[in-house]
N, C-alpha and C. Protein backbone atom coordinates (compact mmCIF):
# COMPACT_ATOMS: atom_id res chain seq x y z
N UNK A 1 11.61 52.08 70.70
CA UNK A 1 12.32 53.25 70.27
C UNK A 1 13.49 53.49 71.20
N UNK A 2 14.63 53.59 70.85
CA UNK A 2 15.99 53.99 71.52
C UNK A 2 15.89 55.53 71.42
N UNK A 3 16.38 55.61 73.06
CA UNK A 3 16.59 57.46 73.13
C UNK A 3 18.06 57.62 73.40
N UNK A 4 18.65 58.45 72.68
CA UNK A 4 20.04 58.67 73.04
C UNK A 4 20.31 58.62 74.25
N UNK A 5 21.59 58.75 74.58
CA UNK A 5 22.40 58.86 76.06
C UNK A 5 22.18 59.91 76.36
N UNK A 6 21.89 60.18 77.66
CA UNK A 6 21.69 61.47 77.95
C UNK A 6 23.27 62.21 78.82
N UNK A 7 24.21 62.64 78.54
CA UNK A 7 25.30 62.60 79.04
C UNK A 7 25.12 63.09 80.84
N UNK A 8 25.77 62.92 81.64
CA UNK A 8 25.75 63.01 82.91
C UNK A 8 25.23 64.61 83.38
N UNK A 9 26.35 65.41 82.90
CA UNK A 9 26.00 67.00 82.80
C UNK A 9 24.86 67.58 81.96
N UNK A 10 23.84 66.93 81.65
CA UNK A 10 22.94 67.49 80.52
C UNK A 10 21.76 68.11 81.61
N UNK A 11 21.63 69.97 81.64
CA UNK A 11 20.66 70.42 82.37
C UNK A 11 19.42 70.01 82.03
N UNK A 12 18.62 69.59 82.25
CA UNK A 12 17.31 69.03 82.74
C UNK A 12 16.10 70.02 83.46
N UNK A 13 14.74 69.83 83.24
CA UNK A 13 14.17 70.45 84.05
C UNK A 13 14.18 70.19 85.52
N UNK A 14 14.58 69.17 86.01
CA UNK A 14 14.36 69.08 87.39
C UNK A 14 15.66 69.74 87.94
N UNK A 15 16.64 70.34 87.39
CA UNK A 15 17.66 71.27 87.75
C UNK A 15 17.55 72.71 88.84
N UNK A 16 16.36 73.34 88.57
CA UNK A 16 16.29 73.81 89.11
C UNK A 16 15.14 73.85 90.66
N UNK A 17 14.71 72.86 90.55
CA UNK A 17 13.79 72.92 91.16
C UNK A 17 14.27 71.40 92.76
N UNK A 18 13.70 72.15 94.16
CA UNK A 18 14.79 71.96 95.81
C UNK A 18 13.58 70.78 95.88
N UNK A 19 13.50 69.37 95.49
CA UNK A 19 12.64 68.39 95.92
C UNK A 19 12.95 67.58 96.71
N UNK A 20 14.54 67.41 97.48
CA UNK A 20 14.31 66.25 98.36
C UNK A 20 14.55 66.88 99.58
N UNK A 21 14.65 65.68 100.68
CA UNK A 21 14.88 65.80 102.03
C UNK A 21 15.13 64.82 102.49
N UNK A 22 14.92 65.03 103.97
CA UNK A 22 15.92 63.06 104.67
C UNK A 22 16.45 63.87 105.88
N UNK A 23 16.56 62.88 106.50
CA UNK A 23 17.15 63.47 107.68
C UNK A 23 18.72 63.38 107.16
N UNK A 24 18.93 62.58 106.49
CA UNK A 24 20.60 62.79 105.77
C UNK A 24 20.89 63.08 104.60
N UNK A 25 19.66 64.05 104.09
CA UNK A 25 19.90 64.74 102.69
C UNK A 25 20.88 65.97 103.06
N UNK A 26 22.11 66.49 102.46
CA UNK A 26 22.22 67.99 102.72
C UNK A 26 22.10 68.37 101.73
N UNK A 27 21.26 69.82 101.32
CA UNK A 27 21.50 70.46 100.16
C UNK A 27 22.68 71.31 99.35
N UNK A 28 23.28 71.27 100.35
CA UNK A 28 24.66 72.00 99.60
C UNK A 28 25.54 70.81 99.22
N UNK A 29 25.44 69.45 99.24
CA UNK A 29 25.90 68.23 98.91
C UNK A 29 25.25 67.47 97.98
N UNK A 30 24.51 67.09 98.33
CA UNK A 30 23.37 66.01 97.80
C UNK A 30 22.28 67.03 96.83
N UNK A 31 22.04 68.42 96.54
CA UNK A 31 21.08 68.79 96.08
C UNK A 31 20.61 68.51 94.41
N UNK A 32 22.32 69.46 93.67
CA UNK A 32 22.32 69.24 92.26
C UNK A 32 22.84 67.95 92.35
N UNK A 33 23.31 67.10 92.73
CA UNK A 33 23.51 65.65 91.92
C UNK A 33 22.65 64.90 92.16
N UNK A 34 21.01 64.55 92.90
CA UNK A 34 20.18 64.19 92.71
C UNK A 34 19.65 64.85 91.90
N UNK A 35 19.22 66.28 91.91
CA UNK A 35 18.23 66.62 90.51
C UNK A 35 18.68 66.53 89.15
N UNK A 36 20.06 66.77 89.38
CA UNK A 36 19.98 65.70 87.87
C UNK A 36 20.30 64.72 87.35
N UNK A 37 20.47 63.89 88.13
CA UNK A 37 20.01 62.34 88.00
C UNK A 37 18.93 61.82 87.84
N UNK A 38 17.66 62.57 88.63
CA UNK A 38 16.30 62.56 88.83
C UNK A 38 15.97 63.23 87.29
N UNK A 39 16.38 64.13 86.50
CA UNK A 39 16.17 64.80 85.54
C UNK A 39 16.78 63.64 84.30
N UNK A 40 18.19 62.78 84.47
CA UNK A 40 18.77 61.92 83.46
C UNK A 40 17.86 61.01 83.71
N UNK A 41 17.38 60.44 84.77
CA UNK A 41 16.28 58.95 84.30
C UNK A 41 15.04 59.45 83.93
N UNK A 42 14.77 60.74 84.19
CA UNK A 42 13.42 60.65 83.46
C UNK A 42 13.51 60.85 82.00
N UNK A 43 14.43 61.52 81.75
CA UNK A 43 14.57 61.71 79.96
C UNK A 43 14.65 60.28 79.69
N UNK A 44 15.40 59.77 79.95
CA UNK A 44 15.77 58.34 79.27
C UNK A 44 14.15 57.47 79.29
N UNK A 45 13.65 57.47 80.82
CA UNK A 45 12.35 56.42 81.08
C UNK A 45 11.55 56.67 80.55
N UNK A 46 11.38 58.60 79.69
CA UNK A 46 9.89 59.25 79.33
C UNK A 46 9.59 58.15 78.01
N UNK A 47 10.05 57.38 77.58
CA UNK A 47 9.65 56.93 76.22
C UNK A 47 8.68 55.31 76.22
N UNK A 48 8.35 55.58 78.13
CA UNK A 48 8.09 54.24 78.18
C UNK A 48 8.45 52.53 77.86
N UNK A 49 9.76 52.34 77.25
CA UNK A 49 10.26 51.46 77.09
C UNK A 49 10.75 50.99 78.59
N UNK A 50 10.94 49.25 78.65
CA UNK A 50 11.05 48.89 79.50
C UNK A 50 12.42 48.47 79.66
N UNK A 51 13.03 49.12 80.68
CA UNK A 51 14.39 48.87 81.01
C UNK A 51 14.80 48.46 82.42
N UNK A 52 16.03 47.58 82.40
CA UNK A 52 16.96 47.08 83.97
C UNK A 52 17.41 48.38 84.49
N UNK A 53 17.86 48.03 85.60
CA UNK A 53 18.67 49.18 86.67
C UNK A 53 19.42 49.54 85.82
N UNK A 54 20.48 48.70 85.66
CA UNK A 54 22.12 48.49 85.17
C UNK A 54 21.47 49.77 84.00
N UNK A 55 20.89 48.64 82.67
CA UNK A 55 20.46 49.49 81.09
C UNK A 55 20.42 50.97 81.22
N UNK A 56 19.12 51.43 83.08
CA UNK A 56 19.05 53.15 82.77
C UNK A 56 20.53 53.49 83.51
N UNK A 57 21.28 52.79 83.86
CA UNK A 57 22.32 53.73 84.58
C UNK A 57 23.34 53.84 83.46
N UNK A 58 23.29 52.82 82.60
CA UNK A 58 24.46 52.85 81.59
C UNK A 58 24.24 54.21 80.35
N UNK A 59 22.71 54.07 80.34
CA UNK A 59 22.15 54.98 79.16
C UNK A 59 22.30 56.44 80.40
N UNK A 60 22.07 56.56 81.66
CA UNK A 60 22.56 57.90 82.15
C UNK A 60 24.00 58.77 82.24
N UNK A 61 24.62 57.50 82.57
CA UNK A 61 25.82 57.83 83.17
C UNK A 61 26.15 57.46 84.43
N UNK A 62 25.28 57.16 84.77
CA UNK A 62 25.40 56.63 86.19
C UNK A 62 26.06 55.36 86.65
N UNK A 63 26.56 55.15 87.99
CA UNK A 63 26.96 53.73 88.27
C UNK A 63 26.53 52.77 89.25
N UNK A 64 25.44 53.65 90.01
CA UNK A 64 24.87 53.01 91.13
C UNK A 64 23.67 52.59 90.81
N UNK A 65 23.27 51.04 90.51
CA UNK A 65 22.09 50.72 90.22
C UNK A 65 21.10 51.01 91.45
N UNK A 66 21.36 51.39 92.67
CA UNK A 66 20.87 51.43 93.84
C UNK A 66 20.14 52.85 93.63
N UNK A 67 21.39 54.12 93.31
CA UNK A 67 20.62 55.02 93.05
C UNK A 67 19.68 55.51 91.59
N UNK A 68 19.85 54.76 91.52
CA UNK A 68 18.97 54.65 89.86
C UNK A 68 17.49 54.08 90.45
N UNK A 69 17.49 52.83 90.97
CA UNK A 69 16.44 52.48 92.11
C UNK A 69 15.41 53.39 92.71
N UNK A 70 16.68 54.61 93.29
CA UNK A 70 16.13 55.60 94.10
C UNK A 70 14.99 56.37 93.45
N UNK A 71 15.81 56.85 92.47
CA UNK A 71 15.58 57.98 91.67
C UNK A 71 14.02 57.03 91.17
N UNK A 72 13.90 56.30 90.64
CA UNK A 72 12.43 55.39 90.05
C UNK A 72 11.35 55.48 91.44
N UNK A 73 11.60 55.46 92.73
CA UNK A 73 11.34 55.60 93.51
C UNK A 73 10.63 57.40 94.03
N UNK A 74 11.40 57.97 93.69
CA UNK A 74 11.25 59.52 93.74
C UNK A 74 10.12 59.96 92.70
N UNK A 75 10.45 59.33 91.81
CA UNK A 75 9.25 59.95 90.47
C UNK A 75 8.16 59.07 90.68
N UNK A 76 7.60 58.49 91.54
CA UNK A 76 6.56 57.83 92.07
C UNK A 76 5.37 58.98 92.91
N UNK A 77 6.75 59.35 93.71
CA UNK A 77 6.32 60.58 94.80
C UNK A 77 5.32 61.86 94.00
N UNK A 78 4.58 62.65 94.98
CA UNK A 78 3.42 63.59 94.32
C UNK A 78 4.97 64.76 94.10
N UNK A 79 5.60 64.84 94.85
CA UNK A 79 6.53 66.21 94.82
C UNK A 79 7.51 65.79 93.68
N UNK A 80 7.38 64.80 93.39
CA UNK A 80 8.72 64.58 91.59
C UNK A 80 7.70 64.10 90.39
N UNK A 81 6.22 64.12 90.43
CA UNK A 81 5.44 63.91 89.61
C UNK A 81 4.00 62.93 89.69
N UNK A 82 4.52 62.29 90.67
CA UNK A 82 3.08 61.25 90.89
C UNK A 82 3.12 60.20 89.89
N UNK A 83 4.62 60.10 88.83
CA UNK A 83 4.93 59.42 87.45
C UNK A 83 4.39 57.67 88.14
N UNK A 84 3.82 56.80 87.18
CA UNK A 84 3.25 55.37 87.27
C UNK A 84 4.79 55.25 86.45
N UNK A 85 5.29 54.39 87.81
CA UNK A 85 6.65 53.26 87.42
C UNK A 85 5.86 52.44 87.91
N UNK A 86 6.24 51.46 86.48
CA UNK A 86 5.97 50.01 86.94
C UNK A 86 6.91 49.14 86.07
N UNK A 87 7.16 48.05 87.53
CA UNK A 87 7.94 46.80 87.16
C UNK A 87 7.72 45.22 87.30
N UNK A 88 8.34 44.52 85.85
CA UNK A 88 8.11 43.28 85.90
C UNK A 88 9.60 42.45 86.07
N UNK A 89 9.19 41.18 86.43
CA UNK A 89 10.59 40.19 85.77
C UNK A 89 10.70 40.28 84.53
N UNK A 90 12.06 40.07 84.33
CA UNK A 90 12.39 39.98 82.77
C UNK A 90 11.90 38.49 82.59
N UNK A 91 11.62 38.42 81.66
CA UNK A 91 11.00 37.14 81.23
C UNK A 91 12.52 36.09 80.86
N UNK A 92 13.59 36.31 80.52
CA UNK A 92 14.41 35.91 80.30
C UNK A 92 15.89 35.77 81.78
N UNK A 93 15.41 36.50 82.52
CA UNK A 93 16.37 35.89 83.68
C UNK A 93 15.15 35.82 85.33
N UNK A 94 15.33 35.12 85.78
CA UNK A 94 14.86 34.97 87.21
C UNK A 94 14.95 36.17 88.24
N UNK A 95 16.34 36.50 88.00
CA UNK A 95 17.27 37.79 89.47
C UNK A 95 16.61 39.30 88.47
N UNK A 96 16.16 39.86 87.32
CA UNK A 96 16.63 40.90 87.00
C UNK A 96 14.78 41.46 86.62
N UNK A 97 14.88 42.40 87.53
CA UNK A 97 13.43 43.22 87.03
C UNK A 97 13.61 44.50 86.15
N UNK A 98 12.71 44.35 85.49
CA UNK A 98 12.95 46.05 84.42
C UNK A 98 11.72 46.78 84.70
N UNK A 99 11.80 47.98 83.96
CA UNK A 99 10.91 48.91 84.78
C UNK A 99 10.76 49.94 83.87
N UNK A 100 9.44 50.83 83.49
CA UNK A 100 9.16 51.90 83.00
C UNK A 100 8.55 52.67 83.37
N UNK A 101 8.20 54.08 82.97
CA UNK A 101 7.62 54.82 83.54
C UNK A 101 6.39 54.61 82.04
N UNK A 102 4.88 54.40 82.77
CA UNK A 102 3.69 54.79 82.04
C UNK A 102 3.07 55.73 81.66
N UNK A 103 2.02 55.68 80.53
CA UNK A 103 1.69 57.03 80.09
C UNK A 103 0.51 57.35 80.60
N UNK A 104 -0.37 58.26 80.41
CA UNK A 104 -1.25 58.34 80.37
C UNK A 104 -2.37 57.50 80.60
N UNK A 105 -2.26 57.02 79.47
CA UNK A 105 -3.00 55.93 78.95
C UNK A 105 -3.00 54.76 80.04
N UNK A 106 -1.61 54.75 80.31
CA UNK A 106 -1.56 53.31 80.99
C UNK A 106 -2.42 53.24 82.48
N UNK A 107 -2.61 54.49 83.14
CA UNK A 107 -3.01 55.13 84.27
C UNK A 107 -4.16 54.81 84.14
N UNK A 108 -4.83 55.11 83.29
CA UNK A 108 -6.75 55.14 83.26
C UNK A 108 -6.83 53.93 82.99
């Protein structure tokens, strides 16, 4: 199933809500453009289909496959959901892993 683009500016639930830190996070910098980035890959990943870096950054808006990375990384965490990402090789190239977020189901 294809989920539309989610355009870059599209408020999200994770909009409002102060989840990261770092010793080089600042929140008056870094706050809203992680949460909703963190809010654009999860709309896009919720459908469980399996997608590349590049695929969710193109379907976000995004351009940093690195922080797209991140963000798959974050929704792992108990404080952005405890979400089951999991990734394989693409069966069709050697260099390129894809990745989804699981359901329920997939957990038990």
């Amino acid at each position: 199933m294809n989920r539309p683009v989610v355009a870059a500016n599209t408020p999200t639930l994770f909009d409002t809500l102060p989840r990261f830190d770092g010793t080089t996070f600042d929140p008056a910098l870094d706050g809203d453009r992680l949460r909703r980035q963190l809010g654009r890959v999860f709309e896009v990943m919720r459908d469980g289909a399996w997608r590349s870096l590049s695929e969710i950054a193109a379907a976000t808006g995004d351009r940093s496959d690195a922080s797209i990375s991140a963000r798959l990384r974050d929704l792992r965490k108990a404080k952005h959901g405890s979400h089951l990402v999991e990734r394989r090789r693409r069966a069709s190239s050697l260099g390129v892993w894809e990745y989804r977020i699981g359901t329920a189901e997939d957990a038990a």
